[in-house]
Protein backbone atom coordinates (compact mmCIF):
# COMPACT_ATOMS: atom_id res chain seq x y z
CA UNK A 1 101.46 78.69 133.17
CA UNK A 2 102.48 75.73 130.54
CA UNK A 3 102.40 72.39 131.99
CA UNK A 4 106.06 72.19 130.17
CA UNK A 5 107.04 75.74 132.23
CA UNK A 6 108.85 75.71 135.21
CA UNK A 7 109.19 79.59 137.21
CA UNK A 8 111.92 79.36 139.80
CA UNK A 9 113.13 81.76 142.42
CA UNK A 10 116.26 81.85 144.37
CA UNK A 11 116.23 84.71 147.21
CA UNK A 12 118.80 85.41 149.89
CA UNK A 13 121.48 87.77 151.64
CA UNK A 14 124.56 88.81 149.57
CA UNK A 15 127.09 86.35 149.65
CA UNK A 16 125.36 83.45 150.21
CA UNK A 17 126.06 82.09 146.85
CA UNK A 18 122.38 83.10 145.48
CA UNK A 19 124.27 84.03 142.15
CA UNK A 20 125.71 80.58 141.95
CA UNK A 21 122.78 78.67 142.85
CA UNK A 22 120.55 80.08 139.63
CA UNK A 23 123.58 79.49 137.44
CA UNK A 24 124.17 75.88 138.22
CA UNK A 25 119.99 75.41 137.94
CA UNK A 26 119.96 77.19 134.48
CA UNK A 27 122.99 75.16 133.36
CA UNK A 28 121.38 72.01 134.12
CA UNK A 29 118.48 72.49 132.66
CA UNK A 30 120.10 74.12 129.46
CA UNK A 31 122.28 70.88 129.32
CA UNK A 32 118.44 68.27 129.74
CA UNK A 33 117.19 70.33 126.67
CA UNK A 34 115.18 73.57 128.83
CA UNK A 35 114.73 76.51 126.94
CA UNK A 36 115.94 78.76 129.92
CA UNK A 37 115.36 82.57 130.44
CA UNK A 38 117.80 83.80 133.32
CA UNK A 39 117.60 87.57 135.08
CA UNK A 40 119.60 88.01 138.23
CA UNK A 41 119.15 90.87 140.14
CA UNK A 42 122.79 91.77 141.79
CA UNK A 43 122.63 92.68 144.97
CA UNK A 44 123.23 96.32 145.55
């Protein structure tokens, strides 16, 4: 791993606002200049 990388993992039960929590993360770091690579996994 890249000093300059960052790998980030949000796990939990469906409906605990998992989905949210990775979204506000990416946008943050999209909006400090983070080249961001996002893939949710939807709960089933």
């Amino acid at each position: 791993m890249d000093r300059d990388s960052l790998n980030w993992k949000v796990a939990g039960y469906a409906g605990e606002g998992i989905m949210t929590t990775g979204l506000l993360f990416s946008k943050t770091a999209s909006r400090h200049g983070w080249y961001i690579f996002d893939y949710p996994e939807y709960p089933s």
